[in-house]
C-alpha atoms as a PDB file:
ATOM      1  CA  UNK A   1     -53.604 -89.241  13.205  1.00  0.00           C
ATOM      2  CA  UNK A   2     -57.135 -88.746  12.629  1.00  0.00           C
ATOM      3  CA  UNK A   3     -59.170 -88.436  16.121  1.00  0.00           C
ATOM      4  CA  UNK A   4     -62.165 -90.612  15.854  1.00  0.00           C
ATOM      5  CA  UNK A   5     -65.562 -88.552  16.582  1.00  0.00           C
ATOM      6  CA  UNK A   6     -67.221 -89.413  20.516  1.00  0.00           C
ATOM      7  CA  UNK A   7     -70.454 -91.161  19.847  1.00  0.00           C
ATOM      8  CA  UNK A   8     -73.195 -92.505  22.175  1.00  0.00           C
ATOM      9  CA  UNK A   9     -70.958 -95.375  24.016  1.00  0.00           C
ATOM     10  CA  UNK A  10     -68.548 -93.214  25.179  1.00  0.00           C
ATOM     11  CA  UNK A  11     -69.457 -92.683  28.629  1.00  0.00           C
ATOM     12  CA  UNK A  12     -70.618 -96.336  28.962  1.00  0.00           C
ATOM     13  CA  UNK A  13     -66.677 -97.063  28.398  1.00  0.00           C
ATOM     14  CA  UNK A  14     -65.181 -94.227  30.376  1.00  0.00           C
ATOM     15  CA  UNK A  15     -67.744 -95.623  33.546  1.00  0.00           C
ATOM     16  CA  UNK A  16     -66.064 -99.100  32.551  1.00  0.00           C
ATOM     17  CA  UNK A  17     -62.314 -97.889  32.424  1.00  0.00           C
ATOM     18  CA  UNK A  18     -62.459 -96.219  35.747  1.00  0.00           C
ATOM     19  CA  UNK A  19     -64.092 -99.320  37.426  1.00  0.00           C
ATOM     20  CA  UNK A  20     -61.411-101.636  35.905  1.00  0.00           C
ATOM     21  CA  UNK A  21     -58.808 -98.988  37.189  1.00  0.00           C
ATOM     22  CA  UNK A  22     -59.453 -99.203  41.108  1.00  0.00           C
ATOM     23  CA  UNK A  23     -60.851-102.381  41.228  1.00  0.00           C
ATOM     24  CA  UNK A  24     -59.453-103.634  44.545  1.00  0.00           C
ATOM     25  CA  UNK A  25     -57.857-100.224  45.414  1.00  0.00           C
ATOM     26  CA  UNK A  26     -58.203 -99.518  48.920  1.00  0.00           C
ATOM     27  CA  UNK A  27     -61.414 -97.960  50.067  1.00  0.00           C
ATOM     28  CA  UNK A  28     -60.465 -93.735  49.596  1.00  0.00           C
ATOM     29  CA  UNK A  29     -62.034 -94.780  45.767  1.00  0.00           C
ATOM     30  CA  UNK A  30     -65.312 -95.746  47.098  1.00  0.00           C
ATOM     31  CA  UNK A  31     -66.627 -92.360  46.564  1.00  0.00           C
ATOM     32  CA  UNK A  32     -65.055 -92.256  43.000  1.00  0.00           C
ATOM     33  CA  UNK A  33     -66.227 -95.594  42.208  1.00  0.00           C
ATOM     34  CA  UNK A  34     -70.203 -95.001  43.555  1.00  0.00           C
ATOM     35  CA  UNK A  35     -69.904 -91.856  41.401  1.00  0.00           C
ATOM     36  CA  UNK A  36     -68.427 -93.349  38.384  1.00  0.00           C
ATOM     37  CA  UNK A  37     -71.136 -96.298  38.350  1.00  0.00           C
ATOM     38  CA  UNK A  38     -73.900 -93.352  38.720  1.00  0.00           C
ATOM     39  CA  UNK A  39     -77.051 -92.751  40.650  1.00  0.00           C
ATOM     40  CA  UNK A  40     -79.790 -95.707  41.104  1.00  0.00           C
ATOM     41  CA  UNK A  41     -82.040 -95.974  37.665  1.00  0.00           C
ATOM     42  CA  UNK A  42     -84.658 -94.936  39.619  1.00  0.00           C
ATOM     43  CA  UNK A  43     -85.179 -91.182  41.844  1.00  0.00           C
ATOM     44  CA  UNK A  44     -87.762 -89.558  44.275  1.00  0.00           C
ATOM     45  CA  UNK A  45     -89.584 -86.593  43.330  1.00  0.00           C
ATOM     46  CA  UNK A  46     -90.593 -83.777  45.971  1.00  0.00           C
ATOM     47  CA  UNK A  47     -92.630 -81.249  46.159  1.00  0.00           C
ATOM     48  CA  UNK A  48     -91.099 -79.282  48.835  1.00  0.00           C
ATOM     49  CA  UNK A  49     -88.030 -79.498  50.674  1.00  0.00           C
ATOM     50  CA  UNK A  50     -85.997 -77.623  53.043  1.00  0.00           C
ATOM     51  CA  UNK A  51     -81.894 -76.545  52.668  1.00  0.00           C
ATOM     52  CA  UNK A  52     -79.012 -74.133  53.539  1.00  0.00           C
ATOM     53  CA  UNK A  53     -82.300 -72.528  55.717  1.00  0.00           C
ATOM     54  CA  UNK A  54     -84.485 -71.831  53.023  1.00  0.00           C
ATOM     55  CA  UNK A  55     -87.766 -73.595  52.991  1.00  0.00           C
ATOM     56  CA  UNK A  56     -88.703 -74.355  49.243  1.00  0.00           C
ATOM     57  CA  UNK A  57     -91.862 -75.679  47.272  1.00  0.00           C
ATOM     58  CA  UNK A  58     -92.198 -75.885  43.742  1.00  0.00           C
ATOM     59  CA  UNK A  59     -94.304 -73.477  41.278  1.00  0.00           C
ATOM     60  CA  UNK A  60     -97.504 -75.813  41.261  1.00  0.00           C
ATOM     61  CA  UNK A  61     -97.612 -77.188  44.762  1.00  0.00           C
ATOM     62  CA  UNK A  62     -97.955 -73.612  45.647  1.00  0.00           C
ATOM     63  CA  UNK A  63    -100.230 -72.990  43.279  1.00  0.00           C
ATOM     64  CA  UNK A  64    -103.191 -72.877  46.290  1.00  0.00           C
ATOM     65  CA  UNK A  65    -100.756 -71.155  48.441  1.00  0.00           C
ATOM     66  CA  UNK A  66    -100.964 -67.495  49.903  1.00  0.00           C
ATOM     67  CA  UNK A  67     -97.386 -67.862  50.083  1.00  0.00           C
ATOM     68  CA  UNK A  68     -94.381 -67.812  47.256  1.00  0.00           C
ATOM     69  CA  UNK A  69     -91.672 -70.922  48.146  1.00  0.00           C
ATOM     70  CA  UNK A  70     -90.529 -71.294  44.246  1.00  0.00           C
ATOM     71  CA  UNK A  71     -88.286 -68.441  43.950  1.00  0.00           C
ATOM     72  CA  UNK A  72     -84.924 -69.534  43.118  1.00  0.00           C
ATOM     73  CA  UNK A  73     -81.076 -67.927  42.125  1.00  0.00           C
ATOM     74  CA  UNK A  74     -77.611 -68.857  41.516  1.00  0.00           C
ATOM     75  CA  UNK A  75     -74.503 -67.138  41.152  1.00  0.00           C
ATOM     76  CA  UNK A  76     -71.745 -68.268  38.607  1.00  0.00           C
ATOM     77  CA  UNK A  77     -67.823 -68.250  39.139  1.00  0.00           C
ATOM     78  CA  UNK A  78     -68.005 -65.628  36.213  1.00  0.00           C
ATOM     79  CA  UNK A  79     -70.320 -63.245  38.693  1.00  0.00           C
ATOM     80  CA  UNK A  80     -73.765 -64.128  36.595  1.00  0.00           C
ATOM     81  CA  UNK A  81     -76.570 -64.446  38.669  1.00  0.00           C
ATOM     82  CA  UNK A  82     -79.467 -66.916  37.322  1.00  0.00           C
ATOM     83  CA  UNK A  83     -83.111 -66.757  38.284  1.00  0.00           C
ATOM     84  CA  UNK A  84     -85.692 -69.027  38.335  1.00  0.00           C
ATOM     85  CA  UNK A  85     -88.943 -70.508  39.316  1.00  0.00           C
ATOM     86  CA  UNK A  86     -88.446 -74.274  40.684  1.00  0.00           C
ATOM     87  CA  UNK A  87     -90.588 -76.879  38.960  1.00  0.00           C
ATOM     88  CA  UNK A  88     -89.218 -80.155  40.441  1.00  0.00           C
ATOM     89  CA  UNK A  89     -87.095 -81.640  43.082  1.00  0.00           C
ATOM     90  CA  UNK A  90     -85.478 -84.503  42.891  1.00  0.00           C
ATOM     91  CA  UNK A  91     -82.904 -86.597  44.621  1.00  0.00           C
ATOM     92  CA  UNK A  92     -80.340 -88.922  43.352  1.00  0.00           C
ATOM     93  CA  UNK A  93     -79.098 -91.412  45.207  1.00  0.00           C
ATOM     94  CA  UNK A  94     -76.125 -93.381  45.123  1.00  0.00           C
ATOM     95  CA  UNK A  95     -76.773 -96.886  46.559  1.00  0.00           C
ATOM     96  CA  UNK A  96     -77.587 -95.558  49.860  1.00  0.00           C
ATOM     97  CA  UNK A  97     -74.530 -94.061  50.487  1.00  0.00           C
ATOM     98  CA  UNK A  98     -74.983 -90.929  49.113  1.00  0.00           C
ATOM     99  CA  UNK A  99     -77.652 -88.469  48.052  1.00  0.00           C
ATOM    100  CA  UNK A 100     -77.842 -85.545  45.974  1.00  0.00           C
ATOM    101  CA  UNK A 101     -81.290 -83.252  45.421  1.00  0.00           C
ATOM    102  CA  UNK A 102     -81.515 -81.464  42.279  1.00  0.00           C
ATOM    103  CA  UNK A 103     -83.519 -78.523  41.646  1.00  0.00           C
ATOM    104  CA  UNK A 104     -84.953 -78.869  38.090  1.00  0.00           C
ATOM    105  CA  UNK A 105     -86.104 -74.872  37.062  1.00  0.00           C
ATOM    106  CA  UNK A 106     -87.436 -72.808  34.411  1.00  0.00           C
ATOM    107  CA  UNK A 107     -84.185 -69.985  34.128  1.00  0.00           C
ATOM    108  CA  UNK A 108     -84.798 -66.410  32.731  1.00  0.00           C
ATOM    109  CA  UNK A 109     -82.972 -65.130  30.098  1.00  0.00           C
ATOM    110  CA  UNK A 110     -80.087 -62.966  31.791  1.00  0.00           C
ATOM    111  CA  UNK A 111     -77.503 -63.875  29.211  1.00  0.00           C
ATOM    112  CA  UNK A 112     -78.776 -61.733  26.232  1.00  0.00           C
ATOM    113  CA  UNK A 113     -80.788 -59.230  28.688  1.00  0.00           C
ATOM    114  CA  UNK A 114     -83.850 -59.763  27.382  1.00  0.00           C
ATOM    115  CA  UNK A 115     -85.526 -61.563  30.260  1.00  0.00           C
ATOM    116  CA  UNK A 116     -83.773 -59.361  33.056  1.00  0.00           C
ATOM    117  CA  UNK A 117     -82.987 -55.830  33.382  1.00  0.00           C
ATOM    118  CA  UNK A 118     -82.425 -52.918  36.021  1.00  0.00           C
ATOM    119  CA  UNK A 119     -84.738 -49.909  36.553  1.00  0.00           C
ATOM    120  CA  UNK A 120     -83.710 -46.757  37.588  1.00  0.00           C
ATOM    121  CA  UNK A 121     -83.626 -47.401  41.420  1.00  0.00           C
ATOM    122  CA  UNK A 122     -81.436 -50.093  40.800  1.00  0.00           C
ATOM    123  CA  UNK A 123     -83.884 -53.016  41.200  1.00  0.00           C
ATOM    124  CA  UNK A 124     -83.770 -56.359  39.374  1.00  0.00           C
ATOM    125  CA  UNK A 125     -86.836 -56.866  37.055  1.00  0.00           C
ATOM    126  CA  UNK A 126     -87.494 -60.456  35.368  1.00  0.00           C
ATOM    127  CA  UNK A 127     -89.652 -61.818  32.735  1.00  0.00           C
ATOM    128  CA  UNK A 128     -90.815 -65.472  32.417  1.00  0.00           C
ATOM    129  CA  UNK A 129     -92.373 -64.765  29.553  1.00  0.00           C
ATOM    130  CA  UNK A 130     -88.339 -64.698  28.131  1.00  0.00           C
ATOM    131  CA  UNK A 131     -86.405 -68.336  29.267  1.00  0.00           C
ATOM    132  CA  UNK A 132     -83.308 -70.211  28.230  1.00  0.00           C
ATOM    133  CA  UNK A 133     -82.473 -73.829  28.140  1.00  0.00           C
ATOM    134  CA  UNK A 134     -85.655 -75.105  27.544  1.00  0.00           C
ATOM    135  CA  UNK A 135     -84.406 -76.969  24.899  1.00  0.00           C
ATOM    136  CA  UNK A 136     -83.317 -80.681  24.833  1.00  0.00           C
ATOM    137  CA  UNK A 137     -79.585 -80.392  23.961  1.00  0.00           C
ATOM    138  CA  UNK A 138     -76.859 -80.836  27.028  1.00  0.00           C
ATOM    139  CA  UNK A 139     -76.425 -76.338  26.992  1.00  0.00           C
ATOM    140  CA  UNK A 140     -80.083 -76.697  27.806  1.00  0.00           C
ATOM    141  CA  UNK A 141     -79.133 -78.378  31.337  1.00  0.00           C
ATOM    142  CA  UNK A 142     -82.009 -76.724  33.391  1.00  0.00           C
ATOM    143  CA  UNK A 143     -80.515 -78.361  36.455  1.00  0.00           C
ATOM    144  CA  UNK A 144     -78.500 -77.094  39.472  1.00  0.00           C
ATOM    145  CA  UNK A 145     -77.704 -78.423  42.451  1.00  0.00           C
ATOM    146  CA  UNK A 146     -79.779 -77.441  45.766  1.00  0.00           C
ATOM    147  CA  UNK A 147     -77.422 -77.043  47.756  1.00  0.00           C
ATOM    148  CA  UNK A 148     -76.043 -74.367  45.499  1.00  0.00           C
ATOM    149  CA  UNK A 149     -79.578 -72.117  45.442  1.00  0.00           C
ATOM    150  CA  UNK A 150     -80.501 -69.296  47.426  1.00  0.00           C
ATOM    151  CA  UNK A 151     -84.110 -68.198  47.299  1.00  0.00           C
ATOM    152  CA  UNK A 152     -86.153 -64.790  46.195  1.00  0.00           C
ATOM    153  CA  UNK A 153     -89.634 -64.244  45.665  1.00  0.00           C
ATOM    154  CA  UNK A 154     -90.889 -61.858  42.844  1.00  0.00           C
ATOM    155  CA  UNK A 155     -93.396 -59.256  43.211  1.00  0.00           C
ATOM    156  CA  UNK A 156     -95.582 -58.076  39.934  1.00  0.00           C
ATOM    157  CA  UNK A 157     -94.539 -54.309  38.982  1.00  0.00           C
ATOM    158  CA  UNK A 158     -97.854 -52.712  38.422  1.00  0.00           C
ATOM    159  CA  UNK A 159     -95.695 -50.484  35.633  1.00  0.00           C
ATOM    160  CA  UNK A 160     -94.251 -52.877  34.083  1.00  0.00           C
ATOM    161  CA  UNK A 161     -96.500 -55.553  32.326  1.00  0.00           C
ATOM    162  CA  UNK A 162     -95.060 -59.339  32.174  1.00  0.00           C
ATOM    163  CA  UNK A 163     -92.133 -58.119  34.920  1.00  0.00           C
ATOM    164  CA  UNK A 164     -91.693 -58.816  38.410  1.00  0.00           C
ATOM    165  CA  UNK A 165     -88.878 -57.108  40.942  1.00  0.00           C
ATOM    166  CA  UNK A 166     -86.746 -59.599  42.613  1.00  0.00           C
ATOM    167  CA  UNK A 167     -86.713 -59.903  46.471  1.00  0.00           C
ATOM    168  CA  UNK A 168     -84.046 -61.746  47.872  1.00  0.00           C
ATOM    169  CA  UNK A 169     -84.270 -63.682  51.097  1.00  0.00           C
ATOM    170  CA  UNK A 170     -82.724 -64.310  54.126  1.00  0.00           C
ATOM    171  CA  UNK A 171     -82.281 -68.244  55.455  1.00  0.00           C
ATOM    172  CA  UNK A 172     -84.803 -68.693  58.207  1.00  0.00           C
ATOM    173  CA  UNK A 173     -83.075 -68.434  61.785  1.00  0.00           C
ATOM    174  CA  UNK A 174     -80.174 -66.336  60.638  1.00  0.00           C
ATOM    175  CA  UNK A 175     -80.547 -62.243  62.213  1.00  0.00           C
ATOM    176  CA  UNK A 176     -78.279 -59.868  60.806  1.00  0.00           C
ATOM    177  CA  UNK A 177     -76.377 -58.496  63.880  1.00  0.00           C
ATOM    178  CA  UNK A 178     -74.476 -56.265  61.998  1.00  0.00           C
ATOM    179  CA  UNK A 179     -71.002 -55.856  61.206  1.00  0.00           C
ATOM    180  CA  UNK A 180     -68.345 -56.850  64.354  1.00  0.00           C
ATOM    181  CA  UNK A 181     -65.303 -54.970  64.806  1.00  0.00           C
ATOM    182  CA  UNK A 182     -62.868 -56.648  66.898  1.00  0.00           C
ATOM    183  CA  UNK A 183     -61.261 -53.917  69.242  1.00  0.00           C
ATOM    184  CA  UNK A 184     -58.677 -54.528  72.120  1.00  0.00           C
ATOM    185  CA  UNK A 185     -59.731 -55.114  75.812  1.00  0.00           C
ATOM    186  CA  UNK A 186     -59.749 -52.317  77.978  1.00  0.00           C
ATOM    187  CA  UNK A 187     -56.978 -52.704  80.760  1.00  0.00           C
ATOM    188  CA  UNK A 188     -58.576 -54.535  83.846  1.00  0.00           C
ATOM    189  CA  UNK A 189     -57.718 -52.552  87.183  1.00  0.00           C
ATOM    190  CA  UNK A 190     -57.563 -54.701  90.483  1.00  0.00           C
ATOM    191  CA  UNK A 191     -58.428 -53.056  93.448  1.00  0.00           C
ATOM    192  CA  UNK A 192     -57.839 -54.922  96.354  1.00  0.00           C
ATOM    193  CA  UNK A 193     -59.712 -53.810  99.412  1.00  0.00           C
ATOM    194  CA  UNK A 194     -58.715 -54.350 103.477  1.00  0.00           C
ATOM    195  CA  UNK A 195     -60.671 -54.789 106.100  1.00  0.00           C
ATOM    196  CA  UNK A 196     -63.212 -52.467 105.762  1.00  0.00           C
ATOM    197  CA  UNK A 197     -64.713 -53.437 109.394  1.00  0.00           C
ATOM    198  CA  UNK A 198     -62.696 -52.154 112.224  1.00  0.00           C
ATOM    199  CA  UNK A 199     -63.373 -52.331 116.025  1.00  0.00           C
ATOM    200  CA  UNK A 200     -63.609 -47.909 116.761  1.00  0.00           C
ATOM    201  CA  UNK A 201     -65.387 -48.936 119.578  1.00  0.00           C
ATOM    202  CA  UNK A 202     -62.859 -47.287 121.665  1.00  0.00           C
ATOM    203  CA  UNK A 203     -62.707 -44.076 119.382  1.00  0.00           C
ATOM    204  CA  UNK A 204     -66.645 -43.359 119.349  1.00  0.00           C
ATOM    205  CA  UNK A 205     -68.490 -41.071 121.440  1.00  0.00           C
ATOM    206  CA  UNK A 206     -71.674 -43.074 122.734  1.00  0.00           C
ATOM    207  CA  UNK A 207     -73.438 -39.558 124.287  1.00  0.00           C
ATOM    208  CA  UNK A 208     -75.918 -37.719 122.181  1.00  0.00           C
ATOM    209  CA  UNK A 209     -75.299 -34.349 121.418  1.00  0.00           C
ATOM    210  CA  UNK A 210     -78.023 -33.168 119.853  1.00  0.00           C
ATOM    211  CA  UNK A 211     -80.424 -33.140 123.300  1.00  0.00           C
ATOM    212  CA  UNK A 212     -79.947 -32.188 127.004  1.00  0.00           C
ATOM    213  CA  UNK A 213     -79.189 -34.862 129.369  1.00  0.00           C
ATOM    214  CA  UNK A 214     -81.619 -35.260 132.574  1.00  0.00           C
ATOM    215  CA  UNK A 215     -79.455 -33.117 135.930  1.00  0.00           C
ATOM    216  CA  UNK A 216     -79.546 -35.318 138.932  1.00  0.00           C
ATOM    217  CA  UNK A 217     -78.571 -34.090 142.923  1.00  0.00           C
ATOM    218  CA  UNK A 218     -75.949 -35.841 144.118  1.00  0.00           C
ATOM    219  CA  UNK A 219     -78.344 -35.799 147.508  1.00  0.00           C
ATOM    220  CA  UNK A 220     -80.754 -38.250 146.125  1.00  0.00           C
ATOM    221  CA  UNK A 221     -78.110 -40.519 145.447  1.00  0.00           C
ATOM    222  CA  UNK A 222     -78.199 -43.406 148.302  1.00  0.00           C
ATOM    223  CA  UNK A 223     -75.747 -46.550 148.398  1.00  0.00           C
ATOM    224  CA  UNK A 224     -76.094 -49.501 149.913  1.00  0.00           C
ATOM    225  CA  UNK A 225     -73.584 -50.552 150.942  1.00  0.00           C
ATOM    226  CA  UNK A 226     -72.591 -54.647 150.825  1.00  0.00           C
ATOM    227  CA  UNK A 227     -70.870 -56.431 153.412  1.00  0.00           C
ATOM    228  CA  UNK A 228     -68.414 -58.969 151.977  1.00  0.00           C
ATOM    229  CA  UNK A 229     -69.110 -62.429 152.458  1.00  0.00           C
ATOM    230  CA  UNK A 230     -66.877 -63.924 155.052  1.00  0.00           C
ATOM    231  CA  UNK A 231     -67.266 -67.716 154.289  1.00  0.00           C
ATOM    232  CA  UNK A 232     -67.660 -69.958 151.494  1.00  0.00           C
ATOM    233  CA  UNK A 233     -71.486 -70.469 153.163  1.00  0.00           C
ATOM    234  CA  UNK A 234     -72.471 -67.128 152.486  1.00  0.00           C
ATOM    235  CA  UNK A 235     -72.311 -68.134 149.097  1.00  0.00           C
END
């Protein structure tokens, strides 16, 4: 059987076929459906944004800046890392229910190695004078999703004409504390203590010992004596 060839209506019926599918399925398809239908025919452009930390602003907003924002990278499944400079943001969104921002970039060449290389202290050099996908087939997709960037800035090598060394970032907020080894807790030792105050009233000496006492006669000593009282009006 001869397969016919896809042409331009095919994902205009494949949008259809799912919709007919779970039409009046319960509601765990509302996420499937809102996706299959697509985004609204109409999306917001920014020209900064913040995500995952990072604080980002595209190539000609910062154009007036003292500060570089547009730095962008992205790591495959396969291990390839992508870098690029961010020209637009934009977000999608799916009848208010959800919303997706896109990163639109221009992407060095790191596939044949002429845009990106190594020197010999092990630093990443780029050149955006060398891009991919800036063509207008699908392969030239030059859009990934935000949520999937991490940022760098690139700073000019003064050897090196056209080539910048990449600086990767750290999301703002997060401190590297180093890495935590989980050890066992020391043993925990109860002491219990008595009663540490004690009447030794009895058992102390009251005298001082480190002085002579005054020596008295025992003729200067004079009593008087008291008669007792010998009714209760003496009292």
């Amino acid at each position: 059987m001869e397969l016919k060839k896809p042409d331009s209506h095919l994902s205009d019926y494949l949008v259809f076929d799912i919709l007919r599918k779970i039409e009046g399925v319960n509601t765990q398809f509302d996420e499937v459906r809102l996706l299959a239908r697509g985004p609204n025919s109409e999306a917001k452009s920014f020209n900064k944004c913040m995500i995952n930390g990072y604080s980002y602003r595209t190539k000609d907003h910062e154009a007036s800046m003292k500060i570089q924002n547009s730095g962008v990278c992205v790591t495959t499944e396969d291990g390839v890392t992508y870098y690029g400079i961010l020209k637009e943001i934009i977000e999608l969104n799916y009848f208010d229910k959800y919303k997706v921002l896109l990163f639109r970039c221009d992407w060095v060449d790191v596939i044949s190695g002429r845009g990106c290389m190594k020197d010999e202290f092990g630093f990443t050099l780029v050149n955006y004078k060398r891009l991919i996908h800036c063509g207008d087939q699908l392969i030239h997709e030059p859009f990934i999703l935000a949520s999937q960037a991490a940022q760098v800035y690139y700073v000019e090598d003064e050897m090196c004409r056209d080539w910048h060394v990449v600086v990767k970032t750290r999301p703002k907020d997060l401190f590297h504390m180093g890495d935590y080894t989980f050890c066992e807790s020391e043993r925990f030792v109860q002491q219990t203590l008595g009663n540490i105050v004690e009447d030794d009233n009895e058992h102390m000496i009251w005298t001082r010992s480190d002085m002579e006492g005054p020596t008295i006669d025992n003729q200067e000593l004079k009593t008087n004596e008291v008669d007792e009282p010998n009714s209760e009006e003496d009292f």
